[in-house]
C-alpha atoms as a PDB file:
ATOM      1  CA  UNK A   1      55.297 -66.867   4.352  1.00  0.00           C
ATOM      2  CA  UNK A   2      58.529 -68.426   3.412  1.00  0.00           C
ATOM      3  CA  UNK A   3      59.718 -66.719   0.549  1.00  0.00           C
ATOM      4  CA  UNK A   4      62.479 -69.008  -0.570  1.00  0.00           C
ATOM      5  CA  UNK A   5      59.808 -72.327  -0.288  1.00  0.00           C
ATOM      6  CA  UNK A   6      57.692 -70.575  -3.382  1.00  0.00           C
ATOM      7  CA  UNK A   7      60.616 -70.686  -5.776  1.00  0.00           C
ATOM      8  CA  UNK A   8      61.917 -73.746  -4.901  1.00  0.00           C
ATOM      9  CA  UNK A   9      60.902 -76.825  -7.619  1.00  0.00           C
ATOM     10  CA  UNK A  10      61.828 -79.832  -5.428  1.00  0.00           C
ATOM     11  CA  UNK A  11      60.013 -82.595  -6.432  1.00  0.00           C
ATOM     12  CA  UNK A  12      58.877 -81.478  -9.537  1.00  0.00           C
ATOM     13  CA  UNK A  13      59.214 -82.476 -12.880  1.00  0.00           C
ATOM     14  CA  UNK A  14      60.209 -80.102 -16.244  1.00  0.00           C
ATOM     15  CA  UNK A  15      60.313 -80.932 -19.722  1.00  0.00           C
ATOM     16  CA  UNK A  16      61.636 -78.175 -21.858  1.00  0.00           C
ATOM     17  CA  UNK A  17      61.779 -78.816 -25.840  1.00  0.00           C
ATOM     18  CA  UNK A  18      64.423 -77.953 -27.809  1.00  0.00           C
ATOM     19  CA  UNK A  19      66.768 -77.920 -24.782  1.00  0.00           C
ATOM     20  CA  UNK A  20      70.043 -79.334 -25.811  1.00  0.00           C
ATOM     21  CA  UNK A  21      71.668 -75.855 -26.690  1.00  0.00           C
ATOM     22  CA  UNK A  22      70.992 -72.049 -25.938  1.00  0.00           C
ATOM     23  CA  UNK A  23      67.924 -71.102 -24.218  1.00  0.00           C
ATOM     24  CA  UNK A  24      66.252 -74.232 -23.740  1.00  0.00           C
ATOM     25  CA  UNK A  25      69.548 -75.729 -21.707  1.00  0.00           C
ATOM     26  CA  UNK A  26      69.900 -72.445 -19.924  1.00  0.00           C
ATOM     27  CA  UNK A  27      66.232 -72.801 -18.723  1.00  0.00           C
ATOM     28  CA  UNK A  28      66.657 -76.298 -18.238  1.00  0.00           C
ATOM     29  CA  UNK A  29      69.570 -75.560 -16.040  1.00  0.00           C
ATOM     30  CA  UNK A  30      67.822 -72.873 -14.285  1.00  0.00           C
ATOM     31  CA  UNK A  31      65.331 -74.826 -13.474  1.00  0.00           C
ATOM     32  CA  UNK A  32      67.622 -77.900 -12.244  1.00  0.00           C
ATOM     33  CA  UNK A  33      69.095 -74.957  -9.778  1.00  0.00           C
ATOM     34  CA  UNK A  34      66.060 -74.407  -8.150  1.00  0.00           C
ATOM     35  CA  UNK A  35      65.574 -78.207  -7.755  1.00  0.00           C
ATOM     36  CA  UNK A  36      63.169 -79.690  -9.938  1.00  0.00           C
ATOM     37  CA  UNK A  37      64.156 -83.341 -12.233  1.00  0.00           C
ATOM     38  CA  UNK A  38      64.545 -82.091 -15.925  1.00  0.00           C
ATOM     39  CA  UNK A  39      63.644 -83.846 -19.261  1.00  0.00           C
ATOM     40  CA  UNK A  40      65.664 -82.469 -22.169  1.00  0.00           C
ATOM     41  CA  UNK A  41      64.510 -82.796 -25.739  1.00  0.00           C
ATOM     42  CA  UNK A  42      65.285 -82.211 -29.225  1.00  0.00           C
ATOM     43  CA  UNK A  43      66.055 -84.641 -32.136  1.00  0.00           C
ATOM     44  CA  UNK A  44      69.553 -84.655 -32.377  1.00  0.00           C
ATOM     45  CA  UNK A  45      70.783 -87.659 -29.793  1.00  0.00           C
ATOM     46  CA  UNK A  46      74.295 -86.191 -29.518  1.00  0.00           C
ATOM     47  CA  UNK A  47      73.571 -83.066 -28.777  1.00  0.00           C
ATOM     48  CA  UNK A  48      71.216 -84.438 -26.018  1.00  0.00           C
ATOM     49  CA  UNK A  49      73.854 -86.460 -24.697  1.00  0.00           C
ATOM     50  CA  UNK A  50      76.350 -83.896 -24.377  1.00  0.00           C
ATOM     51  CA  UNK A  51      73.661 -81.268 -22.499  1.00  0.00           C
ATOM     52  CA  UNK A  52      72.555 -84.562 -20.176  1.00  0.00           C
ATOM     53  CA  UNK A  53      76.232 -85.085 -19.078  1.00  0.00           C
ATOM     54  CA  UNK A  54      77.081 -81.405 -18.586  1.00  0.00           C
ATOM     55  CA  UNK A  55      74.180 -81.211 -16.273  1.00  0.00           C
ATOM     56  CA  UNK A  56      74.862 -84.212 -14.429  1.00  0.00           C
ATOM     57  CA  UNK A  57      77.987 -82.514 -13.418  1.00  0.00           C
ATOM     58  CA  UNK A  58      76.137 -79.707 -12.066  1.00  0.00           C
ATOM     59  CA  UNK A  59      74.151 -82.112  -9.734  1.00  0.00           C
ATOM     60  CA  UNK A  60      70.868 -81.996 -11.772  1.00  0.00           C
ATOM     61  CA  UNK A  61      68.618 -85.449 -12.080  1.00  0.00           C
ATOM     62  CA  UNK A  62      68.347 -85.513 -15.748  1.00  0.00           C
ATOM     63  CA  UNK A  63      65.596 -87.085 -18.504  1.00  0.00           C
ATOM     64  CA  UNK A  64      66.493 -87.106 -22.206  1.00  0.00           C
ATOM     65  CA  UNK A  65      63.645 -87.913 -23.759  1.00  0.00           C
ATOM     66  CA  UNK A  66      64.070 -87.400 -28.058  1.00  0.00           C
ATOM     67  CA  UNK A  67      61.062 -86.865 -29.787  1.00  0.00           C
ATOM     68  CA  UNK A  68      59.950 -84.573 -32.630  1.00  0.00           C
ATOM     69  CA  UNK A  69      57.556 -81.760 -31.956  1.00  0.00           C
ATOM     70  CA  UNK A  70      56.104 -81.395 -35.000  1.00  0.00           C
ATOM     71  CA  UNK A  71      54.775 -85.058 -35.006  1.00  0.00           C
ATOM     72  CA  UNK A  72      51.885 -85.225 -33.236  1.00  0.00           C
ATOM     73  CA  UNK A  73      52.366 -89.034 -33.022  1.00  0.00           C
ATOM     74  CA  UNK A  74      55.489 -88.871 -31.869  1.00  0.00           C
ATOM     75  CA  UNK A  75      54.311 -86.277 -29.282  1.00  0.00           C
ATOM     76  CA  UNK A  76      51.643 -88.697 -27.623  1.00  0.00           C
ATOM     77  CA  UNK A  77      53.816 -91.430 -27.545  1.00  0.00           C
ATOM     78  CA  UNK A  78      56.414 -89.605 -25.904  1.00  0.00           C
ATOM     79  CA  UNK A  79      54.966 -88.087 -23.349  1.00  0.00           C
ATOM     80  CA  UNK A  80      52.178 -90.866 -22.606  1.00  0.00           C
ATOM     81  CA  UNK A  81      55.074 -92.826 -22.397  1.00  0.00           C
ATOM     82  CA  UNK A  82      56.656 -91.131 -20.037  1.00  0.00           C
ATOM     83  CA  UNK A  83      54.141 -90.492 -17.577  1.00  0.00           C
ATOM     84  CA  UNK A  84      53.372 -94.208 -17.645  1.00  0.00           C
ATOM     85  CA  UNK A  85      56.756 -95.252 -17.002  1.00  0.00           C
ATOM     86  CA  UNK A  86      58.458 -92.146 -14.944  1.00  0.00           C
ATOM     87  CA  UNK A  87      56.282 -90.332 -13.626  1.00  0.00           C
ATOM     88  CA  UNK A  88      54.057 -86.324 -13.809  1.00  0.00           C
ATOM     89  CA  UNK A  89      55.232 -83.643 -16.100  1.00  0.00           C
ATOM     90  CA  UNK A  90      54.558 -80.926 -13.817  1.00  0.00           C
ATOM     91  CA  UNK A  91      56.208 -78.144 -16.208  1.00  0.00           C
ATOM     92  CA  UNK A  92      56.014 -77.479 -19.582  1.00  0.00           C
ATOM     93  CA  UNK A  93      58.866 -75.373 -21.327  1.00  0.00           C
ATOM     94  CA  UNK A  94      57.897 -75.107 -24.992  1.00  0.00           C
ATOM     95  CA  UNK A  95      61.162 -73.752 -26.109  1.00  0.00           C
ATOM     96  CA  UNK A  96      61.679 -75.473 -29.759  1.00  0.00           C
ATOM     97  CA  UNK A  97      61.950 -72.681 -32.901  1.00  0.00           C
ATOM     98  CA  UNK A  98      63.992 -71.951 -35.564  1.00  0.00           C
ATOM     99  CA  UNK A  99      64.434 -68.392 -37.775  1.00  0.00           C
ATOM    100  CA  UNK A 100      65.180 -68.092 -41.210  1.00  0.00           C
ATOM    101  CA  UNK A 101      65.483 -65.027 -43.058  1.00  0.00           C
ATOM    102  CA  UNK A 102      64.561 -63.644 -46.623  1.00  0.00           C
ATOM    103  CA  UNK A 103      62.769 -60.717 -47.873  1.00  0.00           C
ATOM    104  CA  UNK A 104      58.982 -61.407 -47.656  1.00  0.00           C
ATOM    105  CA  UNK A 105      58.560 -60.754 -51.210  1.00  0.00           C
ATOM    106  CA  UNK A 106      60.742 -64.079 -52.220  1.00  0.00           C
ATOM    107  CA  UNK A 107      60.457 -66.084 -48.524  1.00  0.00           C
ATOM    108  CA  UNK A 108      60.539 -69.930 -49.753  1.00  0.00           C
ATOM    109  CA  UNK A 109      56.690 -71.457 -49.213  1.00  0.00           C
ATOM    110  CA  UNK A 110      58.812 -74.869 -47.785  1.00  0.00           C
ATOM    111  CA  UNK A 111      60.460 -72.487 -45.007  1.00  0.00           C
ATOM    112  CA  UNK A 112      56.900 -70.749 -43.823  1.00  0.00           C
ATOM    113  CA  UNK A 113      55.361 -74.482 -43.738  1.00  0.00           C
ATOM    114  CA  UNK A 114      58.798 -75.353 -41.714  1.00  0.00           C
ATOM    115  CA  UNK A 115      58.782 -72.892 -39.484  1.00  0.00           C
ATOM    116  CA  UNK A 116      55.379 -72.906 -39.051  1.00  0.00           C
ATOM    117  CA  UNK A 117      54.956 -75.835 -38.116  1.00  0.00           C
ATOM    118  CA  UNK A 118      58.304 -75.872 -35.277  1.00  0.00           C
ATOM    119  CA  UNK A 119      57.129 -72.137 -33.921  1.00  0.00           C
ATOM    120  CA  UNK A 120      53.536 -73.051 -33.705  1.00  0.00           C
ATOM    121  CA  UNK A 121      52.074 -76.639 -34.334  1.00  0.00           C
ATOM    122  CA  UNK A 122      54.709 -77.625 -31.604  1.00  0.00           C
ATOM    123  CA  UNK A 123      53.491 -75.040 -28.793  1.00  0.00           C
ATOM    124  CA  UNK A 124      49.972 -77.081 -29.836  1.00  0.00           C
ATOM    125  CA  UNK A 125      51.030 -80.858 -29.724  1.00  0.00           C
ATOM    126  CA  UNK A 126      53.406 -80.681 -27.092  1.00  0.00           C
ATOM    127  CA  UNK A 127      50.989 -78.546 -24.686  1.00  0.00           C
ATOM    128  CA  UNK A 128      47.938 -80.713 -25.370  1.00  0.00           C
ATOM    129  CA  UNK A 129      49.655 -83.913 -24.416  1.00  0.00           C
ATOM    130  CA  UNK A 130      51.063 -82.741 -21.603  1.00  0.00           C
ATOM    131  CA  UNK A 131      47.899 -80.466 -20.361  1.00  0.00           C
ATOM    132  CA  UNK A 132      45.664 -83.687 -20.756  1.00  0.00           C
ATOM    133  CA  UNK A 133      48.083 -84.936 -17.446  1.00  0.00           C
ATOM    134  CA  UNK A 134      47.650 -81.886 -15.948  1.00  0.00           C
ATOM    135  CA  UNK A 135      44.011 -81.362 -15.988  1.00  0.00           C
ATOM    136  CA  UNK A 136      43.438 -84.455 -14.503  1.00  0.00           C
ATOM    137  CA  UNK A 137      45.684 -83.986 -11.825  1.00  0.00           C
ATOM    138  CA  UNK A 138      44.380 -80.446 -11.483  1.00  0.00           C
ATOM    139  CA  UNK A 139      47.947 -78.614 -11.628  1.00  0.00           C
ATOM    140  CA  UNK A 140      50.655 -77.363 -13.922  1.00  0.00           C
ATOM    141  CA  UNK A 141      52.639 -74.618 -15.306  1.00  0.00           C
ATOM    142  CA  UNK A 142      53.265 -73.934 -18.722  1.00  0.00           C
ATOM    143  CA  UNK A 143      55.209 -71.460 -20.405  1.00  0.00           C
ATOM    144  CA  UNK A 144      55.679 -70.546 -24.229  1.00  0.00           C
ATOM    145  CA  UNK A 145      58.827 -68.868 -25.387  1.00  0.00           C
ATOM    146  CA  UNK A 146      57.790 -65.959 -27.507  1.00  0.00           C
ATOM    147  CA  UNK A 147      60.321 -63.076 -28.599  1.00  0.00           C
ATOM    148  CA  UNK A 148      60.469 -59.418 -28.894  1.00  0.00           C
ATOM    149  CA  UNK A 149      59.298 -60.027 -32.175  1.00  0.00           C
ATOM    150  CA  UNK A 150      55.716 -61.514 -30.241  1.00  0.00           C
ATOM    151  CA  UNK A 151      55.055 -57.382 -30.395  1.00  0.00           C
ATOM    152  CA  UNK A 152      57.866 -55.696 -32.944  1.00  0.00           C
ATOM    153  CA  UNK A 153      58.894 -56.837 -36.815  1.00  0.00           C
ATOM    154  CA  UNK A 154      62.400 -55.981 -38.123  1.00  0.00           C
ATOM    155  CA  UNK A 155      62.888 -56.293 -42.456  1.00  0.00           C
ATOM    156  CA  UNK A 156      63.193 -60.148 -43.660  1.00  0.00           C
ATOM    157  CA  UNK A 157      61.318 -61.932 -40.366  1.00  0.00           C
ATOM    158  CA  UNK A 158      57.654 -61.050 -40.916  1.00  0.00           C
ATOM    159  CA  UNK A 159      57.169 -65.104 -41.046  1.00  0.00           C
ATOM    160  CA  UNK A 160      59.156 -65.198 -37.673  1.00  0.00           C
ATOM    161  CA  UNK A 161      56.790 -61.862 -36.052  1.00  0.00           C
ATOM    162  CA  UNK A 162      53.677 -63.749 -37.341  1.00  0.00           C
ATOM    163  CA  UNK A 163      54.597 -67.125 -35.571  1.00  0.00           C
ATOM    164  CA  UNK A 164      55.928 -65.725 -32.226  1.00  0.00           C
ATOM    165  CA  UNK A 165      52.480 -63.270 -32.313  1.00  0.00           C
ATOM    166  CA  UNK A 166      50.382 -66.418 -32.871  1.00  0.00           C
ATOM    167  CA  UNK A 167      52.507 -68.171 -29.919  1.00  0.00           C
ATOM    168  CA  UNK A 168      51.462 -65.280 -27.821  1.00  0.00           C
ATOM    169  CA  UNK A 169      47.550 -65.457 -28.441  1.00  0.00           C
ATOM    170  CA  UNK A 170      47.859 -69.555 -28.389  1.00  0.00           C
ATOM    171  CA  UNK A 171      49.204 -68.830 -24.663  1.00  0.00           C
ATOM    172  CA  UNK A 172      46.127 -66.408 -23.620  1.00  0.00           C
ATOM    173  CA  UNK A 173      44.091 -69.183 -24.804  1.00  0.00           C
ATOM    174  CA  UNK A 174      45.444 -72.217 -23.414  1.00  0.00           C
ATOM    175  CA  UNK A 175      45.003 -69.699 -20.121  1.00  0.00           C
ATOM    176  CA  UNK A 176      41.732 -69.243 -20.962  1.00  0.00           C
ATOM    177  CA  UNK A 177      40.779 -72.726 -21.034  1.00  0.00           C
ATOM    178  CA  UNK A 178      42.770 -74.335 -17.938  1.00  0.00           C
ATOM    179  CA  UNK A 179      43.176 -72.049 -15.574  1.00  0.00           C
ATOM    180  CA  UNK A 180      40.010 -72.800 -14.239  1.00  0.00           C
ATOM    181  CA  UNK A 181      41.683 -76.389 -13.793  1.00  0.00           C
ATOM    182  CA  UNK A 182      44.427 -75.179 -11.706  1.00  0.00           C
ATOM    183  CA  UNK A 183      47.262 -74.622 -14.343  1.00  0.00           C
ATOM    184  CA  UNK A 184      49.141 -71.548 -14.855  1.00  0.00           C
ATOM    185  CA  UNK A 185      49.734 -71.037 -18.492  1.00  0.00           C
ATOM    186  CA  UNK A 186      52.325 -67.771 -19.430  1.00  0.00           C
ATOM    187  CA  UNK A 187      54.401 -66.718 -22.450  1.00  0.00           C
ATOM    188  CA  UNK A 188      58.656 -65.439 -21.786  1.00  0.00           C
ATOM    189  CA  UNK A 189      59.572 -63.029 -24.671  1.00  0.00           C
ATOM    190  CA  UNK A 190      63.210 -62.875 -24.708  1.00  0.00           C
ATOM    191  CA  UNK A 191      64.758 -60.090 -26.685  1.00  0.00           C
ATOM    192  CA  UNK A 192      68.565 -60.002 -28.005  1.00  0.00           C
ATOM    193  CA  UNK A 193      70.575 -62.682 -26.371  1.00  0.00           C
ATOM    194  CA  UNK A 194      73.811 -64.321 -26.855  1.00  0.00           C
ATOM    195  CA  UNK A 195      73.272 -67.693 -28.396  1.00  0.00           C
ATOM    196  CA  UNK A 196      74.671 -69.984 -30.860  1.00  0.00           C
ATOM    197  CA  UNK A 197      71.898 -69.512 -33.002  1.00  0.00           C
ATOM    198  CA  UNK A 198      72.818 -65.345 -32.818  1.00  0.00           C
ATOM    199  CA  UNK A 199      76.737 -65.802 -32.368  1.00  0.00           C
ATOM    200  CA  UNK A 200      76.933 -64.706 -36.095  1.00  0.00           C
ATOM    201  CA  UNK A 201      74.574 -61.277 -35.124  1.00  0.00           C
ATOM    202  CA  UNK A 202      76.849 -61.036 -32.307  1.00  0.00           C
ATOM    203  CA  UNK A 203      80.177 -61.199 -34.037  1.00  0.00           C
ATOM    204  CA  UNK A 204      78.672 -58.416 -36.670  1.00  0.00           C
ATOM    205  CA  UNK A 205      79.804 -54.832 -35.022  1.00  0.00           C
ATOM    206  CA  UNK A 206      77.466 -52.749 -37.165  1.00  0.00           C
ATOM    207  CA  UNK A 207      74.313 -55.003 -35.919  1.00  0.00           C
ATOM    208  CA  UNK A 208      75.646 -55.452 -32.320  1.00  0.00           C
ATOM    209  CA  UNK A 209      76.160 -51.277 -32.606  1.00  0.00           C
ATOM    210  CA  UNK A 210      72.608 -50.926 -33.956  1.00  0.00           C
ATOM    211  CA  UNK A 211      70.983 -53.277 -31.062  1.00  0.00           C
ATOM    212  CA  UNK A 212      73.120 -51.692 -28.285  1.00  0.00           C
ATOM    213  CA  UNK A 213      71.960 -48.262 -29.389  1.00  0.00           C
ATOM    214  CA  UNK A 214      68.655 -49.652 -29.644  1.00  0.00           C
ATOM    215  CA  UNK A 215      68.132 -51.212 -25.842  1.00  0.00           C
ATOM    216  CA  UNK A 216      68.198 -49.043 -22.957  1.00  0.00           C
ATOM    217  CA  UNK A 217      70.372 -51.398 -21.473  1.00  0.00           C
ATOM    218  CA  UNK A 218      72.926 -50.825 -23.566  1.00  0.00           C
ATOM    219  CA  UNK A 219      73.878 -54.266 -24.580  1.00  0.00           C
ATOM    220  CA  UNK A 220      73.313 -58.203 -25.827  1.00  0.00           C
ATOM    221  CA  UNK A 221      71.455 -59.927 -23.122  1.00  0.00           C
ATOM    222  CA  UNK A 222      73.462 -63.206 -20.937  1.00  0.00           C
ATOM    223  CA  UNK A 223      71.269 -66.465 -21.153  1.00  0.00           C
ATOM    224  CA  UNK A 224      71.640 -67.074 -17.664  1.00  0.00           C
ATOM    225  CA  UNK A 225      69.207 -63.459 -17.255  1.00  0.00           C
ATOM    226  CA  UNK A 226      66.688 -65.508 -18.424  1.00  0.00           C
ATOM    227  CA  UNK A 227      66.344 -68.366 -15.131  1.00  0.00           C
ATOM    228  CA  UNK A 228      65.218 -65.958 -12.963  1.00  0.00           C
ATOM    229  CA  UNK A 229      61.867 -64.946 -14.958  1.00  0.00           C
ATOM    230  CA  UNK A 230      61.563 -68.988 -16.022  1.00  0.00           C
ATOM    231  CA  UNK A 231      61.949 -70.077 -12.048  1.00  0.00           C
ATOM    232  CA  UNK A 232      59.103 -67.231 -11.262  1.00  0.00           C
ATOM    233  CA  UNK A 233      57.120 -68.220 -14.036  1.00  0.00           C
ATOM    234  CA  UNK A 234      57.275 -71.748 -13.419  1.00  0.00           C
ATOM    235  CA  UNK A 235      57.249 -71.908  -9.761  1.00  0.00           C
ATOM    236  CA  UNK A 236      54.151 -71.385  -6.830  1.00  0.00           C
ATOM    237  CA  UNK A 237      55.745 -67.851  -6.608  1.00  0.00           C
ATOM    238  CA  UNK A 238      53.747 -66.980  -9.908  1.00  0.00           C
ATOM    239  CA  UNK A 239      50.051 -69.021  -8.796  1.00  0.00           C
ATOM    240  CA  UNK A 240      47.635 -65.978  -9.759  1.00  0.00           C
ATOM    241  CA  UNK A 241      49.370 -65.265 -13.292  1.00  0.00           C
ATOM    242  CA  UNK A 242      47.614 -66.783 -16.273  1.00  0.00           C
ATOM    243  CA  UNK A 243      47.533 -65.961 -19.926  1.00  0.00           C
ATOM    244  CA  UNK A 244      50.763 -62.951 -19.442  1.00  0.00           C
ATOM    245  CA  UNK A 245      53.692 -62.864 -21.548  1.00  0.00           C
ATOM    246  CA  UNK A 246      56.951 -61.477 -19.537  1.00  0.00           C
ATOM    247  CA  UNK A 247      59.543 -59.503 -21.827  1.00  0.00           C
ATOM    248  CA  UNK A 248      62.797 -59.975 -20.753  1.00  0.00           C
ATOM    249  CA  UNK A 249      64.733 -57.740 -23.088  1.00  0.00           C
ATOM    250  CA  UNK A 250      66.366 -54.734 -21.797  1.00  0.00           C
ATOM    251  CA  UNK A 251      63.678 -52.743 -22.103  1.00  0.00           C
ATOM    252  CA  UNK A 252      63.900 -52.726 -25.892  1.00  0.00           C
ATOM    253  CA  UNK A 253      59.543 -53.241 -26.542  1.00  0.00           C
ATOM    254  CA  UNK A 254      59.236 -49.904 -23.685  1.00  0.00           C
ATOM    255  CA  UNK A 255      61.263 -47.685 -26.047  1.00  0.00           C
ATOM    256  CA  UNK A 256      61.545 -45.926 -29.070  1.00  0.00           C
END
């Protein structure tokens, strides 16, 4: 068996949502290293721009493809579209999310809809458009970004736990339903990573001195720690694995 030839992604195609900063581009990236074409999303066209163009200069073939996820008209056009006129989406990153905090007692009823509907409705939309390619082809990975908080809750996030748990189970089910078709559908649960979306967590030393105490690895977590577990997860390496969420997070979930 040739080891390397199961990672490698030449001649596929990715689309990871919500790509234009943080995770999503480092996946994206990671991806792009281990050859496969990439399609970045998200709904701001500058932002998509600038990520496009940085990869570029790392050699990677590059889609941007704007759409919003939580329109499932916009979905079907989008990707329809797209297979019509490029080509197979033979990976599925569902990456797009947002947080918000507030003490459950007073959390706004427009930011549960909102975040509802980005955490969840978009895992939904954007997997059933893309799976209906897959099935007929009879191949395909997919793999939903859950969190930490997929199995823990921290004060002011319950919304946030709920969503990424409901991400998790949505996972084992698409699983359920298409693996018999030939795709492989898995959850990666990040834990505490340096992002712009955390730099603000990150700058805060009694927080940072909290989570460091916290993880048995003793510290924030580097995006690029993440490519390795997306390139396994989304390569032939990972062909019997269906319906598992991977926790990439120091080992925070394993102890108290």
């Amino acid at each position: 068996m040739n080891y390397n030839k199961i990672f490698d992604l030449s001649g596929k195609r990715a689309l990871v949502t919500g790509s234009s900063q943080g995770i999503g581009f480092e996946l994206a990236r990671g991806l792009a290293s281990a050859g496969a074409e990439v399609i970045i999303n998200g709904r701001n066209d500058q932002r998509l721009q600038s990520a496009a163009q940085k990869l570029r200069k790392e050699g990677a073939t590059v889609h941007v493809l704007g759409f919003d996820v939580t329109q499932a008209d916009q979905v079907t056009l989008a990707v329809d579209g797209f297979e019509s006129a490029t080509g197979s989406i033979d990976i599925l990153i569902n990456n797009a999310g947002m947080q918000f905090r507030a003490p459950l007692e007073d959390f706004p009823v427009e930011q549960f809809d909102a975040m509802m509907q980005l955490n969840i409705y978009s895992v939904f939309f954007v997997g059933q458009a893309v799976a209906k390619h897959m099935l007929k082809r009879g191949a395909g990975k997919i793999l939903n970004i859950c969190s930490v908080q997929t199995a823990l809750a921290r004060p002011s996030i319950a919304p946030y736990t709920a969503s990424k748990g409901a991400v998790a189970n949505l996972t084992k089910g698409m699983a359920t339903d298409w693996a018999k078709h030939g795709l492989q559908v898995n959850g990666l649960a990040p834990g505490y990573f340096k992002t712009e979306l955390t730099s603000a967590l990150v700058s805060d030393k009694e927080f940072t001195a909290w989570l460091s105490a916290r993880t048995p690895a003793g510290r924030w977590g580097d995006v690029s720690e993440l490519m390795g577990a997306g390139i396994f997860l989304c390569s032939e390496a990972s062909s019997f694995i269906n319906g598992h969420i991977l926790y990439v997070d120091g080992g925070i979930t394993s102890s108290l």
